[in-house]
Protein backbone atom coordinates (compact mmCIF):
# COMPACT_ATOMS: atom_id res chain seq x y z
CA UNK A 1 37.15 157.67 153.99
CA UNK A 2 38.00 156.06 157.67
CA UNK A 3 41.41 156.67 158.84
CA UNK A 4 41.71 152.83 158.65
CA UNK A 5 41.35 153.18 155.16
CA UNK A 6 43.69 155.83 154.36
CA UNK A 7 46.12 154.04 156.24
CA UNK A 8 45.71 151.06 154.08
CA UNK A 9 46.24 152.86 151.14
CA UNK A 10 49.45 154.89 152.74
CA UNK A 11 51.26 151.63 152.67
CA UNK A 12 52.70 149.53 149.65
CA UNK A 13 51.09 146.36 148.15
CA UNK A 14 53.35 143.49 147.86
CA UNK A 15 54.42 142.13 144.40
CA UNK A 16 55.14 138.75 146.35
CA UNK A 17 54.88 136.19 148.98
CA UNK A 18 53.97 137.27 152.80
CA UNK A 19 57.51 138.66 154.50
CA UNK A 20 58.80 136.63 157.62
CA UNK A 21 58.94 138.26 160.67
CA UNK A 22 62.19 140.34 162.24
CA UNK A 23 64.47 143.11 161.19
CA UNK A 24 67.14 140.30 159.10
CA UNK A 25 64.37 138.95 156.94
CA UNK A 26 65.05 138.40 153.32
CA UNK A 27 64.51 140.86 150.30
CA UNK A 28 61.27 141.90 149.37
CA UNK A 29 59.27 143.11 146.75
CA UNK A 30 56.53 146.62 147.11
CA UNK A 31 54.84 148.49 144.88
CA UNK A 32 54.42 151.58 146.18
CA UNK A 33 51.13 153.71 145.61
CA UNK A 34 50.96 157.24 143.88
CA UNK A 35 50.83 159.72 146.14
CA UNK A 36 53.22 157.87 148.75
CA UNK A 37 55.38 160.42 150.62
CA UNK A 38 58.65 161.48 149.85
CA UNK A 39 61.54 158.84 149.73
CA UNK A 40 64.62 161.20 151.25
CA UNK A 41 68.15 159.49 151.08
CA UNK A 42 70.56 161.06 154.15
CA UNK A 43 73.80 161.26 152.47
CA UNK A 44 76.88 161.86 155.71
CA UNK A 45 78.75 164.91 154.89
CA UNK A 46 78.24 167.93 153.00
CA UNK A 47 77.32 167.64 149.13
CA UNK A 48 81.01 168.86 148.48
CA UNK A 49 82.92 165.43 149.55
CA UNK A 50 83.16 162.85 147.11
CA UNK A 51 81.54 160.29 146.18
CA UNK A 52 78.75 160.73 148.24
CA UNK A 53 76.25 163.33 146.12
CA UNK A 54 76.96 160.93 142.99
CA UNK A 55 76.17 157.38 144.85
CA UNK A 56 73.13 159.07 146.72
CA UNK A 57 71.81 160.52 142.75
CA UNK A 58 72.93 156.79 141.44
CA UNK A 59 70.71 154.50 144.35
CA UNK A 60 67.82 157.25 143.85
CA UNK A 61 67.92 156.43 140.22
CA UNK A 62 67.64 152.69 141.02
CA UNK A 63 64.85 153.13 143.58
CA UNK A 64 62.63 155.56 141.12
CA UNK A 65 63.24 153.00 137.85
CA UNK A 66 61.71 150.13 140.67
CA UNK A 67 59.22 152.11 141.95
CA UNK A 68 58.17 154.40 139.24
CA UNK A 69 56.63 157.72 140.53
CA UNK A 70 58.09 157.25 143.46
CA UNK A 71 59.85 160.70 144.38
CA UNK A 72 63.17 160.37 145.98
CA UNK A 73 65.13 163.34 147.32
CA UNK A 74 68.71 163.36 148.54
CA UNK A 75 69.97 165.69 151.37
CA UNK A 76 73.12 166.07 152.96
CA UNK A 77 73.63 166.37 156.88
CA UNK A 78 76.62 168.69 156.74
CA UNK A 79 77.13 171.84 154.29
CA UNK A 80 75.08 174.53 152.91
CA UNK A 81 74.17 172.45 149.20
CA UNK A 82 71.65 170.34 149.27
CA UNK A 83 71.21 169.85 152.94
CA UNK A 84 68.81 167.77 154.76
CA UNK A 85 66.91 170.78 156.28
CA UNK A 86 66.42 172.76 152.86
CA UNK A 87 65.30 169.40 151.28
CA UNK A 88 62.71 168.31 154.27
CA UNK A 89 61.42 172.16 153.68
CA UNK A 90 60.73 172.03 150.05
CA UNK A 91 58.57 168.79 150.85
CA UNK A 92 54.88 169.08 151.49
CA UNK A 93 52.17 166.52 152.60
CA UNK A 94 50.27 164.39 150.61
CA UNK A 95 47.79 163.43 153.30
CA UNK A 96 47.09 165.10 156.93
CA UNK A 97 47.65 161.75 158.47
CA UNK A 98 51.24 160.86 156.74
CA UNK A 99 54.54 162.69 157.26
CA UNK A 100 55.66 164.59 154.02
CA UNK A 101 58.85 162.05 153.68
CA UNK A 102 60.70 159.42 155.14
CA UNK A 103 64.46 159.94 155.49
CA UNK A 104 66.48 156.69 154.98
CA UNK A 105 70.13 157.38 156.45
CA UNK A 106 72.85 156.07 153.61
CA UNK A 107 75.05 154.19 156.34
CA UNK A 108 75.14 150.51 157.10
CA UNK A 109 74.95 150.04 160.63
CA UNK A 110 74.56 152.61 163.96
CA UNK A 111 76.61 155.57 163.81
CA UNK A 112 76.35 158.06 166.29
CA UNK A 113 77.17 161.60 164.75
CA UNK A 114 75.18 161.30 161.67
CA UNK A 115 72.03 159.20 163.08
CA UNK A 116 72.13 162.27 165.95
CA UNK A 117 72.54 164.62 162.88
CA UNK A 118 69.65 162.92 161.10
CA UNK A 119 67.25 163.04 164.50
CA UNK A 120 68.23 166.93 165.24
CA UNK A 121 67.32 168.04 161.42
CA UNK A 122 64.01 165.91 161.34
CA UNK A 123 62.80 167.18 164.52
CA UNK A 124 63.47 170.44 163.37
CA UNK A 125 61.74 170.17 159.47
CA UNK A 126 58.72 171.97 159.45
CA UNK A 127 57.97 169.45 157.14
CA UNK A 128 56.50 166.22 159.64
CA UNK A 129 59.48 163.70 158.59
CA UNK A 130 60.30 160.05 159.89
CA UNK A 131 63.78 158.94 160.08
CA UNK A 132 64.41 155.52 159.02
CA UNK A 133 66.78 153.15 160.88
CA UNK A 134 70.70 152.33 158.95
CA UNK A 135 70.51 149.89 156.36
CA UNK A 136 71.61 147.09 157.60
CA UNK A 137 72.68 144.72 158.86
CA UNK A 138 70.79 142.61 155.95
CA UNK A 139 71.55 139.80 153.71
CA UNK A 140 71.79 142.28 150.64
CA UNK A 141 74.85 144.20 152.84
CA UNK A 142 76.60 140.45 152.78
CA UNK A 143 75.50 139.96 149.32
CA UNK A 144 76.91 143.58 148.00
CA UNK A 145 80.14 142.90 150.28
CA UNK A 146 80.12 139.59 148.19
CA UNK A 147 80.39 141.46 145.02
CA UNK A 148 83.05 143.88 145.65
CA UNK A 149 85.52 141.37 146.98
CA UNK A 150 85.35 139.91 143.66
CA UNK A 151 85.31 143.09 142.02
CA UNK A 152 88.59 143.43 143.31
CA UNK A 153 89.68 140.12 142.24
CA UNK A 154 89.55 138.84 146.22
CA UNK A 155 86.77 136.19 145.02
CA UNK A 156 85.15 134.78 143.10
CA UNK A 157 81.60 134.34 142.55
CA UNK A 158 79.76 131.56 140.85
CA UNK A 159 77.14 133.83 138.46
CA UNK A 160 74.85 131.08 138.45
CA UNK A 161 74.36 130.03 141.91
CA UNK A 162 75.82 133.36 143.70
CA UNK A 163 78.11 131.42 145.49
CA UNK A 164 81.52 131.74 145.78
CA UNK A 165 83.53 128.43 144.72
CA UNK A 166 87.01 129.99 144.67
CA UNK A 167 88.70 132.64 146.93
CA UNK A 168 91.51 134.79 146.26
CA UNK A 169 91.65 135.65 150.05
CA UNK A 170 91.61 133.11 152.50
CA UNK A 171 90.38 135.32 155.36
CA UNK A 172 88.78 138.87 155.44
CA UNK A 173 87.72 141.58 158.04
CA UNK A 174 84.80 143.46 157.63
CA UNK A 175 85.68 146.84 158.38
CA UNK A 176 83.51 148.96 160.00
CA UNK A 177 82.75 152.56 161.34
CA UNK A 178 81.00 153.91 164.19
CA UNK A 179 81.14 152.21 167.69
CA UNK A 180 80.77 148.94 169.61
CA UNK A 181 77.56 148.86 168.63
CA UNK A 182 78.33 149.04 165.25
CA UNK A 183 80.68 146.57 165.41
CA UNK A 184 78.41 144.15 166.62
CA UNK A 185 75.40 144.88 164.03
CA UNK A 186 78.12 144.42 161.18
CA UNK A 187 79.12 140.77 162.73
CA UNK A 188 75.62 139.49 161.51
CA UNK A 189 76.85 140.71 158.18
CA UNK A 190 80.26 138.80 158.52
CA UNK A 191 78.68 135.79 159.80
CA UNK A 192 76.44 136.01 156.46
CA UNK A 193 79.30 136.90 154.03
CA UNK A 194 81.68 134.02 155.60
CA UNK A 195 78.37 131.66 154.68
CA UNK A 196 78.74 133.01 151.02
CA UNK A 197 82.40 133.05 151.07
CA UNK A 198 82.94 129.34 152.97
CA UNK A 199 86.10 131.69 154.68
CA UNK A 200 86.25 132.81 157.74
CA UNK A 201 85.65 136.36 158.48
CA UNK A 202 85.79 138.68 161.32
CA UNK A 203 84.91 142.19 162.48
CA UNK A 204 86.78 145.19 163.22
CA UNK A 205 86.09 148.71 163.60
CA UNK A 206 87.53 150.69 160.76
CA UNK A 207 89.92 153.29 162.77
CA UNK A 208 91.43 150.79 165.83
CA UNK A 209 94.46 149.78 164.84
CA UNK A 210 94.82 147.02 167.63
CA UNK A 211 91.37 145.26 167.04
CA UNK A 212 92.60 145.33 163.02
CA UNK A 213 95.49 143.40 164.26
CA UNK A 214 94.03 141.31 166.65
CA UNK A 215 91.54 140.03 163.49
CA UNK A 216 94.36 139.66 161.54
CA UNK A 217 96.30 137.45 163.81
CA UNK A 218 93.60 135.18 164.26
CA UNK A 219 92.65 134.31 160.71
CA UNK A 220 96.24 133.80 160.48
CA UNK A 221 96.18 131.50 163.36
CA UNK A 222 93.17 129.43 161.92
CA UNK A 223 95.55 129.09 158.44
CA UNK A 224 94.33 131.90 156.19
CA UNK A 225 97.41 133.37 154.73
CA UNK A 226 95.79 135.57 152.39
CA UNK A 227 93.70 138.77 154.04
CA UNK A 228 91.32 141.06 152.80
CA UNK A 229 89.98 144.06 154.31
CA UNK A 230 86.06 144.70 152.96
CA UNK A 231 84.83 148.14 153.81
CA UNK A 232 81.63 148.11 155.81
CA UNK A 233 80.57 151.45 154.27
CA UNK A 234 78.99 153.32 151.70
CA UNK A 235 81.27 156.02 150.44
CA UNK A 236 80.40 158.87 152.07
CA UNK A 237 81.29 157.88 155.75
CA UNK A 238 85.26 157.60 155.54
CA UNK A 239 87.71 158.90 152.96
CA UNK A 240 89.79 156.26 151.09
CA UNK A 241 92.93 157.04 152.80
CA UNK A 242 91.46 155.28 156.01
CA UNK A 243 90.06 152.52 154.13
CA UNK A 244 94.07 152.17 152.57
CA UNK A 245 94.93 152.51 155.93
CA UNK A 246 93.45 149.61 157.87
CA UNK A 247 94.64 147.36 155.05
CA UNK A 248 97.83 148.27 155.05
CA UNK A 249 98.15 148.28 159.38
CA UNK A 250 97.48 144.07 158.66
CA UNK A 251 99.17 143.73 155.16
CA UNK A 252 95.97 142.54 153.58
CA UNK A 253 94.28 143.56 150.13
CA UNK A 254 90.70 145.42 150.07
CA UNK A 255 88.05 145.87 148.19
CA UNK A 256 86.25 149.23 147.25
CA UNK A 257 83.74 150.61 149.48
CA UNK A 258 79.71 149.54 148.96
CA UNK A 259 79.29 152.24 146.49
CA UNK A 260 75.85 152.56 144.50
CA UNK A 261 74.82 148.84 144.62
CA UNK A 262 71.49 147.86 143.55
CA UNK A 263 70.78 145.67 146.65
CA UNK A 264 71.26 149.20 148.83
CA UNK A 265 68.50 150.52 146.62
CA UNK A 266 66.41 147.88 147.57
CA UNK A 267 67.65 148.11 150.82
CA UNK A 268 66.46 151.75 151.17
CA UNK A 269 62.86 151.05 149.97
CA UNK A 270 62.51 148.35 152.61
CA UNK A 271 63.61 150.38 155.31
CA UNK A 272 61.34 153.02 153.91
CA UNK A 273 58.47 151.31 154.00
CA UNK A 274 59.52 150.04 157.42
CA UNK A 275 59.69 153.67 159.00
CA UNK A 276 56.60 154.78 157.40
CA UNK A 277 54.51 151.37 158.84
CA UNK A 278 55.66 152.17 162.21
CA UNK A 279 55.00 155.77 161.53
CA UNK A 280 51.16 154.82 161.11
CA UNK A 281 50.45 152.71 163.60
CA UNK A 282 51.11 148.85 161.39
């Protein structure tokens, strides 16, 4: 068989229409093939810190019920359990010309100490291993964001045409860790969620108290008197007390943190099959 052709058969086959083009197009469907290398999810922390080893086992459930026979692994980048490097060793190839996995970081947007984590540990794997970009920022990050707002009783969605109609909150922040650049990423997702919302919404890293503020005092300014704060995160990234924190620093509700939604499932296929296109060559 030509490389060309075990190339082919390395990637998935799509359930549906032709994807457009660019790294914010919409969700898609794959199917991907037996014998497709390992799907590893990156969890921040060590396996000890909650809730991250029980949303990494709940969004690998929801990737292996889509894709069935689809393995998928879940390693942590800090602590002796279950860490990324044991995980990448136990892996083996499939085929000579694939990497044994591709490891799909559980975080939303760049963050510099675990993405340098991830790099250091896959470089290291004796295991060939492809690191997969963050998960967003995506439509599905807007659309989860979406859902735990209302969750929390901060808005309300219309079930039928997943659009909100009423909102509890009149303004929200999108709260977000890692740096500048992060901050910028996640203001594609605000722009997207204040589309769904029809409220404004700005961005603001998660741990600067002045640029909470400064958000705060300019959805008040532009007449939104109630403010929510929606966690640009996982789980695994920042401990609740932060999360409590930045609300609190504007006087504004929040919602819960991203959690195990189903869109970051599908999410962390996409990006999977991303990485492991580049990886060969299409």
């Amino acid at each position: 068989m030509s490389p060309e052709s075990q190339a082919s058969e390395a990637l998935p086959s799509r359930r549906r229409r032709t994807p457009r083009g660019g790294r914010h197009r919409g969700d898609e469907s794959f199917l991907l093939p037996p014998g497709s290398p390992a799907l590893v999810l990156a969890v921040p922390g060590p396996a000890r810190r909650p809730p991250g080893a029980e949303i990494a086992a709940e969004l690998a459930r929801y990737v292996e019920i889509e894709h069935t026979g689809q393995p998928v692994h879940v390693g942590h980048l800090e602590g002796d359990e279950a860490h990324l490097g044991a995980v990448l060793s136990g892996l083996r190839q499939q085929r000579q010309d694939e990497p044994a996995a591709v490891v799909v970081p559980l975080i939303t947007g760049p963050d510099p100490a675990p993405e340098a984590a991830l790099r250091e540990i896959v470089a290291g794997s004796p295991a060939p291993a492809v690191a997969a970009e963050p998960l967003g920022p995506h439509p599905l990050i807007a659309e989860a964001l979406h859902d735990r707002l209302a969750d929390a009783g901060l808005a309300r969605a219309d079930r039928i045409r997943m659009m909100t109609m009423v909102t509890a909150a009149s303004g929200v922040i999108v709260a977000t860790p890692g740096d500048a650049t992060a901050v910028r990423q996640a203001e594609v997702t605000s722009v997207l969620l204040a589309s769904r919302l029809a409220a404004p919404v700005f961005t603001a890293p998660l741990d600067d108290e002045a640029a909470l503020k400064s958000a705060a005092e300019q959805l008040r300014g532009s007449g939104a008197a109630a403010l929510a704060v929606a966690p640009h995160l996982i789980g695994p990234e920042a401990d609740d007390e932060r999360i409590a924190a930045a609300a609190a620093v504007v006087g504004a509700g929040r919602s819960a943190p991203l959690g195990a939604h189903p869109a970051l499932a599908r999410l962390a296929a996409l990006r999977y099959v991303e990485a492991l296109s580049n990886a060969l060559g299409g």
